[in-house]
C-alpha atoms as a PDB file:
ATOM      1  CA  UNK A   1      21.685  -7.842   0.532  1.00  0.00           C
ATOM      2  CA  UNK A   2      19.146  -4.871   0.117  1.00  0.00           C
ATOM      3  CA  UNK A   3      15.505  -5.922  -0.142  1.00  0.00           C
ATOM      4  CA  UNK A   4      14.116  -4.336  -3.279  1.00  0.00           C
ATOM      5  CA  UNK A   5      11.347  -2.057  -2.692  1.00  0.00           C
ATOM      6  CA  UNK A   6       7.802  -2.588  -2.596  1.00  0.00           C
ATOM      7  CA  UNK A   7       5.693   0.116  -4.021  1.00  0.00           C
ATOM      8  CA  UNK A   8       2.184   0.693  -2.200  1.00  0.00           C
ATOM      9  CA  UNK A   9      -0.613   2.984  -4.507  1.00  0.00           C
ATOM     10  CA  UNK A  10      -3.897   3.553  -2.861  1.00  0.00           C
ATOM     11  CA  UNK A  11      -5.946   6.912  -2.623  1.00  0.00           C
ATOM     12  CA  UNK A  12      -7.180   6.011   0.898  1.00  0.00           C
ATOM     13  CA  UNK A  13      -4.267   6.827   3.359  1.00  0.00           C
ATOM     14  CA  UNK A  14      -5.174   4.700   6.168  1.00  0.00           C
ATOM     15  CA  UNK A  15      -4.874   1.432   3.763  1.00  0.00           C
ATOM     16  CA  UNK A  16      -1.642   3.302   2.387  1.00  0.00           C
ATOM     17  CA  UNK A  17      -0.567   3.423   6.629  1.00  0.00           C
ATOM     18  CA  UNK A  18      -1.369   0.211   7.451  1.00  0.00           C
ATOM     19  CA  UNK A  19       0.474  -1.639   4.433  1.00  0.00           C
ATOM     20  CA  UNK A  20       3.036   0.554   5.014  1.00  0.00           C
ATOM     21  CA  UNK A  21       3.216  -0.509   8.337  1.00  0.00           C
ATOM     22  CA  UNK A  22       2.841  -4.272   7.569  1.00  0.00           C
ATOM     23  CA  UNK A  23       6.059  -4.539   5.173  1.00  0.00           C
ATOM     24  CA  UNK A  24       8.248  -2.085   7.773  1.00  0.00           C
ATOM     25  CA  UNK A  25       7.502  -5.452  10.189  1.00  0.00           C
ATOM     26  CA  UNK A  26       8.860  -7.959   7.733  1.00  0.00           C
ATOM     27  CA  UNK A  27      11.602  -5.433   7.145  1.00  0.00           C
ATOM     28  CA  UNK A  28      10.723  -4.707   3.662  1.00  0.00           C
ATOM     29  CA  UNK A  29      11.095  -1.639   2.246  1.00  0.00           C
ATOM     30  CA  UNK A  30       8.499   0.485   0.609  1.00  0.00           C
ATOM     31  CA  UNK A  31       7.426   3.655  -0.296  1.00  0.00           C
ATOM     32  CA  UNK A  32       3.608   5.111  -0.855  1.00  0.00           C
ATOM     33  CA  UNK A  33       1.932   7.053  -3.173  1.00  0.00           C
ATOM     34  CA  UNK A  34      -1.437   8.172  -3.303  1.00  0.00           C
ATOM     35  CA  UNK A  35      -2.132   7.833  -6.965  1.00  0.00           C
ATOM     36  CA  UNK A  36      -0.928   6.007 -10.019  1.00  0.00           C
ATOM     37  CA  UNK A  37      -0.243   9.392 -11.549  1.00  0.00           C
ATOM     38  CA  UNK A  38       1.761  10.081  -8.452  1.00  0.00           C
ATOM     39  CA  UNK A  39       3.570   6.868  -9.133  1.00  0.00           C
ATOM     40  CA  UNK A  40       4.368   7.868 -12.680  1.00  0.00           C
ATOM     41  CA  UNK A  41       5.937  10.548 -12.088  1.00  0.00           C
ATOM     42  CA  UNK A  42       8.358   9.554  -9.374  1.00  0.00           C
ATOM     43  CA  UNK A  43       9.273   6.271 -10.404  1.00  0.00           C
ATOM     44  CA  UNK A  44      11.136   6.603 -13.562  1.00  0.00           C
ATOM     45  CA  UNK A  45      13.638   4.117 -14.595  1.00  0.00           C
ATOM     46  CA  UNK A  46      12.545   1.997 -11.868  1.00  0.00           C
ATOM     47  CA  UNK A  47      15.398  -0.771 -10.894  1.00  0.00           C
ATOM     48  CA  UNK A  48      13.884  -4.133  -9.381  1.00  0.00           C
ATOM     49  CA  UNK A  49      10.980  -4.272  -6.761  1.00  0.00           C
ATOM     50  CA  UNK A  50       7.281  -4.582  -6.948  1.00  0.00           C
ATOM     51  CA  UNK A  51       3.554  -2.359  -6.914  1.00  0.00           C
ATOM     52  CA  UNK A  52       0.756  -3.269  -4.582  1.00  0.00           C
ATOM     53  CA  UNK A  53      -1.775  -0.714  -6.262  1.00  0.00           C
ATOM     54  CA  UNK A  54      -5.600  -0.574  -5.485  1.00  0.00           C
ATOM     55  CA  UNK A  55      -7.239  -1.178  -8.795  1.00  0.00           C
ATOM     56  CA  UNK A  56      -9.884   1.677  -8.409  1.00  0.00           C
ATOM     57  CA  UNK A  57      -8.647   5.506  -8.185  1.00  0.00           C
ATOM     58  CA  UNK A  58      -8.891   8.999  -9.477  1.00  0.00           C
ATOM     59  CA  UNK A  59      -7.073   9.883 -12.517  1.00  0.00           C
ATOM     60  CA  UNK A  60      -5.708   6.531 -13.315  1.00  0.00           C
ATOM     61  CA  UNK A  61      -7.344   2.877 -12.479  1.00  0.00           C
ATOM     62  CA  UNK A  62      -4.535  -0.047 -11.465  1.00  0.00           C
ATOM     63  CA  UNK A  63      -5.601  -1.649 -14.733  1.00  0.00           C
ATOM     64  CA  UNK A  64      -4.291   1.196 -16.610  1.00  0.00           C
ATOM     65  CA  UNK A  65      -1.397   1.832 -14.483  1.00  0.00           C
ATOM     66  CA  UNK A  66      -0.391  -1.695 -15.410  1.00  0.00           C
ATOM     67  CA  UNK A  67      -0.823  -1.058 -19.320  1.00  0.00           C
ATOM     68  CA  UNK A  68       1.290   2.525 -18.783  1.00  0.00           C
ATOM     69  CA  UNK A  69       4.062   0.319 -17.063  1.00  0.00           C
ATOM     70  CA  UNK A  70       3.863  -2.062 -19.987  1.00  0.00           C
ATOM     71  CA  UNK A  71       4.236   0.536 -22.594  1.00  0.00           C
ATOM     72  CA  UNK A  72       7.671   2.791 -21.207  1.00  0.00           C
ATOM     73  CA  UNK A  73       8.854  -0.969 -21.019  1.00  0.00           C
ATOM     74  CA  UNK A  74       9.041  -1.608 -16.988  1.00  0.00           C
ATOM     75  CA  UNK A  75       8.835  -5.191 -16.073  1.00  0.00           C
ATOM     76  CA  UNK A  76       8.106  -4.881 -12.749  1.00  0.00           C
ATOM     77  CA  UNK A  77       5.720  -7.000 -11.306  1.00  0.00           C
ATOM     78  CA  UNK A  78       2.371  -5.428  -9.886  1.00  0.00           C
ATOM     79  CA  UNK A  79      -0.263  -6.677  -7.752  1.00  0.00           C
ATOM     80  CA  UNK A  80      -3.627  -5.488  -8.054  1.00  0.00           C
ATOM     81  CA  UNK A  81      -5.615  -5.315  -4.734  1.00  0.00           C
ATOM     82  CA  UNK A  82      -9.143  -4.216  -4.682  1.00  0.00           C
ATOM     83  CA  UNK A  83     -12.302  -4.087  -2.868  1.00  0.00           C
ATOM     84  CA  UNK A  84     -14.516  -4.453  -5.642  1.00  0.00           C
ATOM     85  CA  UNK A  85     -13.206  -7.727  -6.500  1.00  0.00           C
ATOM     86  CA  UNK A  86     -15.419  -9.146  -9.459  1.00  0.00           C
ATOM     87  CA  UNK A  87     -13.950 -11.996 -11.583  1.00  0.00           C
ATOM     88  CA  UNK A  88     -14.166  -9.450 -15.553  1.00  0.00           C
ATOM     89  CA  UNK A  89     -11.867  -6.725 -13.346  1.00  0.00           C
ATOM     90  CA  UNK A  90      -9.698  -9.978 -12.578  1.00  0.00           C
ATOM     91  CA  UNK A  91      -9.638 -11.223 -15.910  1.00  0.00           C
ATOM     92  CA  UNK A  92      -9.141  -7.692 -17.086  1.00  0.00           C
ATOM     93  CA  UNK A  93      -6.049  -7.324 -14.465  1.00  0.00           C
ATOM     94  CA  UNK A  94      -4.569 -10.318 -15.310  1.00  0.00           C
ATOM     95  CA  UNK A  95      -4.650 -10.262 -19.151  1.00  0.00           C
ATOM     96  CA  UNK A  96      -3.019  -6.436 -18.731  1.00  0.00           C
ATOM     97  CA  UNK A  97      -0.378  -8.112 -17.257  1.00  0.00           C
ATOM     98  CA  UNK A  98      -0.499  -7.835 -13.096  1.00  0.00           C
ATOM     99  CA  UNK A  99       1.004 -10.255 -11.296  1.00  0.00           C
ATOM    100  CA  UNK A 100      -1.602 -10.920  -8.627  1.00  0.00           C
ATOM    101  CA  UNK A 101      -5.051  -9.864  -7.859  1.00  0.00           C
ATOM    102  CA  UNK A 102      -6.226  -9.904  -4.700  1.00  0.00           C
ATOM    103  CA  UNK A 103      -9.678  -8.728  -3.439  1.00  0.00           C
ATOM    104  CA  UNK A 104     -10.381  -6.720  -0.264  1.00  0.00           C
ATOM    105  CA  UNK A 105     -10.502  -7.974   2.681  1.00  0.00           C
ATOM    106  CA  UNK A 106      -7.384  -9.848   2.554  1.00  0.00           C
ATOM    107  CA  UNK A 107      -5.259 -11.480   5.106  1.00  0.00           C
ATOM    108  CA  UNK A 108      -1.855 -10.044   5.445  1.00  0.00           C
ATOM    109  CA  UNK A 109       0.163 -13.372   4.985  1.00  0.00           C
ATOM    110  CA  UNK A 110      -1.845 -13.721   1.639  1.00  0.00           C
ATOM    111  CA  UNK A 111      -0.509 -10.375   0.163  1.00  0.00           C
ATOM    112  CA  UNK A 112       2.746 -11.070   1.371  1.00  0.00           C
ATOM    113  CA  UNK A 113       3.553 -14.611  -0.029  1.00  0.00           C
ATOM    114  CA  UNK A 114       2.181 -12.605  -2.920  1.00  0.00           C
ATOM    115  CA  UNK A 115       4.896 -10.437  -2.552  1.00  0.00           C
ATOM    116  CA  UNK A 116       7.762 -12.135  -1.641  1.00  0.00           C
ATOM    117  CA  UNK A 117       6.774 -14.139  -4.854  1.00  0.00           C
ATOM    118  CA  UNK A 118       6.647 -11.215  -7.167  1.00  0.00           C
ATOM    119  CA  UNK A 119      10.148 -10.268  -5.942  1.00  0.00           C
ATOM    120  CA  UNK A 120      11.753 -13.222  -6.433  1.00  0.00           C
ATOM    121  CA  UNK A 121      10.623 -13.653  -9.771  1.00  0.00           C
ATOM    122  CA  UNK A 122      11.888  -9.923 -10.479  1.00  0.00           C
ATOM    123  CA  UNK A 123      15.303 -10.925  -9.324  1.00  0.00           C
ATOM    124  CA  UNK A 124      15.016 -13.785 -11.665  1.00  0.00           C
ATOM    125  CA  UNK A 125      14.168 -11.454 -14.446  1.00  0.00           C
ATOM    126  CA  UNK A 126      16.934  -9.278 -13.710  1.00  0.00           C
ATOM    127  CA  UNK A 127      19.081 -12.020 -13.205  1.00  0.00           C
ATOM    128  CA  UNK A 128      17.971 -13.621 -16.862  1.00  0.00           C
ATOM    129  CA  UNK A 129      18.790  -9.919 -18.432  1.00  0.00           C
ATOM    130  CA  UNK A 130      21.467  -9.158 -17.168  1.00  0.00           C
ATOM    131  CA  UNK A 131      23.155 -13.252 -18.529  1.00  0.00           C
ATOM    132  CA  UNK A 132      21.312 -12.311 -21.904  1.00  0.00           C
ATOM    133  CA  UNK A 133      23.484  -9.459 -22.427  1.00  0.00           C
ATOM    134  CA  UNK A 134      26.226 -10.364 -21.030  1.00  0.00           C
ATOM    135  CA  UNK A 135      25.814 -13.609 -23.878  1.00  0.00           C
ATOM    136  CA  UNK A 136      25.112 -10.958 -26.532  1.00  0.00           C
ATOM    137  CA  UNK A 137      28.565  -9.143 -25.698  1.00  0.00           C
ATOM    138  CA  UNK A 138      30.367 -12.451 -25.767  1.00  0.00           C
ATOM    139  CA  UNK A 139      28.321 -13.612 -29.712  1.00  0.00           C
ATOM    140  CA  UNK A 140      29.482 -10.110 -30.864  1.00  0.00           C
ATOM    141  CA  UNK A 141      33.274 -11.303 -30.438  1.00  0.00           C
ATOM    142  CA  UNK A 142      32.411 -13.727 -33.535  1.00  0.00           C
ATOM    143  CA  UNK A 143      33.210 -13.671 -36.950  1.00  0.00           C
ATOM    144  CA  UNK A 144      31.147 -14.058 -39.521  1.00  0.00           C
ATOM    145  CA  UNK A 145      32.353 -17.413 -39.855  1.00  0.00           C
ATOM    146  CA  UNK A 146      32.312 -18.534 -36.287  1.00  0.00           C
ATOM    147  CA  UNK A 147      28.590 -17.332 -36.513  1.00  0.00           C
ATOM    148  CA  UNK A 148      27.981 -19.496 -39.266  1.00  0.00           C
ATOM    149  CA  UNK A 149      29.508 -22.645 -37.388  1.00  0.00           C
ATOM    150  CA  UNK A 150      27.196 -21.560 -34.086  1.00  0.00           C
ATOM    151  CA  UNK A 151      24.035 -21.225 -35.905  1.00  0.00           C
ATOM    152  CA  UNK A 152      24.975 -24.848 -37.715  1.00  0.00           C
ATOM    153  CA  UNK A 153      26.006 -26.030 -34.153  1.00  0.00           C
ATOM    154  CA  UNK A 154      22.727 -24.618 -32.207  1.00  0.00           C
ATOM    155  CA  UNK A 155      20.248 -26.119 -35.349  1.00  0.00           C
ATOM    156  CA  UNK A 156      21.783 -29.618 -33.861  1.00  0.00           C
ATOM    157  CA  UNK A 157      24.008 -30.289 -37.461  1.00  0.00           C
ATOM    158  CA  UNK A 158      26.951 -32.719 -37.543  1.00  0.00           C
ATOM    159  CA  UNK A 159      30.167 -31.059 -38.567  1.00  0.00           C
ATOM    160  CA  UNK A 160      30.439 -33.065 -41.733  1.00  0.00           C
ATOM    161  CA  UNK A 161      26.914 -31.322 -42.849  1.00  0.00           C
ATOM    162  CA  UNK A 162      28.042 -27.643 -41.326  1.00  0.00           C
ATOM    163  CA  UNK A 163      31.152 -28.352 -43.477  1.00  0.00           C
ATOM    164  CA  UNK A 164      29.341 -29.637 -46.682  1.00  0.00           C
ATOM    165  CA  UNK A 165      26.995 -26.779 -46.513  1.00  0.00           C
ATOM    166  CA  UNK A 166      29.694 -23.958 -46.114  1.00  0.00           C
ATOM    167  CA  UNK A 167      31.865 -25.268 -48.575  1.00  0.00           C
ATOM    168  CA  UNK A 168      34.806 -26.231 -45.962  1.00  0.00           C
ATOM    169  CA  UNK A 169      36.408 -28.975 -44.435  1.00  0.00           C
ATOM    170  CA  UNK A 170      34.961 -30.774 -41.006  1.00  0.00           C
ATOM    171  CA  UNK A 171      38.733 -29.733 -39.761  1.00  0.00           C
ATOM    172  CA  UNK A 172      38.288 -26.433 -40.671  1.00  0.00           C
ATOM    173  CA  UNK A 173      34.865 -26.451 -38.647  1.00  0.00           C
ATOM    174  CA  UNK A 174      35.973 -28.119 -35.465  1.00  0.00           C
ATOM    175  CA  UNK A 175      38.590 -24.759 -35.703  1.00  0.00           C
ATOM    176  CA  UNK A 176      35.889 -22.973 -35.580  1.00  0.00           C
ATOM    177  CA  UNK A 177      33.972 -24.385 -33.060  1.00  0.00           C
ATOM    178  CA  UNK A 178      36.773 -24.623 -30.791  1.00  0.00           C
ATOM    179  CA  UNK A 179      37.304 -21.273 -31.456  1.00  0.00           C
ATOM    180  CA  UNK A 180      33.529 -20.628 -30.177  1.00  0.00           C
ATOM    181  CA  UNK A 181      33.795 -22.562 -27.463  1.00  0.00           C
ATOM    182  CA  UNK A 182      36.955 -20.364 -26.524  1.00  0.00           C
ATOM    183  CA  UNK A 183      35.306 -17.235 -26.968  1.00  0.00           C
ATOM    184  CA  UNK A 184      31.909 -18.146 -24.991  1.00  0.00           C
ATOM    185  CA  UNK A 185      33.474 -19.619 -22.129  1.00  0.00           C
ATOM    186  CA  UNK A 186      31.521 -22.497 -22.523  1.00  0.00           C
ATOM    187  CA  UNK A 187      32.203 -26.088 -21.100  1.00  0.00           C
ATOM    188  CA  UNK A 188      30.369 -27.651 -23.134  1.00  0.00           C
ATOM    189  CA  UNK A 189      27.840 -28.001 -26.513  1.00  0.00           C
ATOM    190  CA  UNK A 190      24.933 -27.611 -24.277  1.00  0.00           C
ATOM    191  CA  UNK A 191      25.949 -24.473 -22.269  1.00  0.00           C
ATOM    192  CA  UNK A 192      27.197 -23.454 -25.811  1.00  0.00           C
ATOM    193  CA  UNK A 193      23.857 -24.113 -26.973  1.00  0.00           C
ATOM    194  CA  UNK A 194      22.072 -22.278 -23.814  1.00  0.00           C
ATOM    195  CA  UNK A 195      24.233 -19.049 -24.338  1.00  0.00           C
ATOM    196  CA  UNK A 196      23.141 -19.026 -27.965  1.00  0.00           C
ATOM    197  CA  UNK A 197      19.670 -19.067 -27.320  1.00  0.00           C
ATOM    198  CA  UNK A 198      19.530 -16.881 -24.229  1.00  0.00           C
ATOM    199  CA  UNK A 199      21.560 -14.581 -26.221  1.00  0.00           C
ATOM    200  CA  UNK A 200      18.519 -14.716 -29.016  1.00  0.00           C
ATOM    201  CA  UNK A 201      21.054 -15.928 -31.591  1.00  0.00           C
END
């Protein structure tokens, strides 16, 4: 499987070099930029992966860069390193959104677990996306009527009560639930329940 890439921002090349060099040793991949702006513009519709950015630069601060990602809608996760590591920037950081913050010097092994963390949790949020819509797709198979039955179902309502309050018989509701069931590919009235929810219905 390809390792997603890791993103290094920093306006002083030699850190840029070195934690370039760093990730190329635990094989994973990454590309550097010398500015958020830089960033920006080359990293459009990014796809998985994670930023190490230096919180202090010219044109745009990691702070911001984190508040720009948040607005075009990228959830990739970004780790704010810096050397003027006060605990308001941290706060600041953290309440924008980053991931991480971690202050200059650092150890290696610290940003790294730091990392390797941020990337697994991306692959979980891709992972969670990608089930969400593939649950919408399956809830837009439904009729209106099936709907109704779900939404009864997922609110935790007997059939007798789904029946009495759509004005048809508990027969005519287990139909419809089966029918549900069928369409979902569930197993079961909790993964039918899960799908619902994750689907947002």
């Amino acid at each position: 499987m390809t390792e997603p890439m890791v993103h290094v921002i920093d306006d002083d090349e030699a850190v840029r070099s070195s934690l370039g060099f760093v990730l190329e040793l635990e094989d994973l991949p990454n590309r550097t930029y010398p500015s958020a702006l830089e960033f920006l513009k080359l990293s459009e519709g990014l796809d998985g992966g994670c930023v190490v950015t230096d919180v202090r630069m010219p044109g745009m601060s990691g702070i911001e860069l984190v508040r720009r990602l948040k607005d075009r809608g990228d959830s990739i996760p970004v780790i704010v390193i810096t050397g003027h590591g006060d605990v308001p920037l941290a706060v600041e950081a953290m309440r924008a959104g980053a991931a991480d913050f971690i202050e200059k010097p650092f150890d290696h092994q610290v940003l790294l677990a730091s990392i390797r963390s941020a990337l697994n949790s991306q692959v979980k949020t891709d992972r969670d996306r990608s089930e969400r819509r593939r649950f919408e797709q399956m809830l837009t198979g439904l009729s209106g009527r099936e709907r109704d039955v779900l939404r009864g179902v997922v609110a935790g309502k007997l059939n007798k009560v789904i029946a009495f309050e759509l004005g048809i018989s508990p027969r005519t509701v287990e139909v419809y639930r089966a029918n549900v069931m069928s369409k979902t590919g569930a197993s079961g009235l909790s993964e039918l329940v899960r799908i619902a929810l994750l689907a947002g219905f």
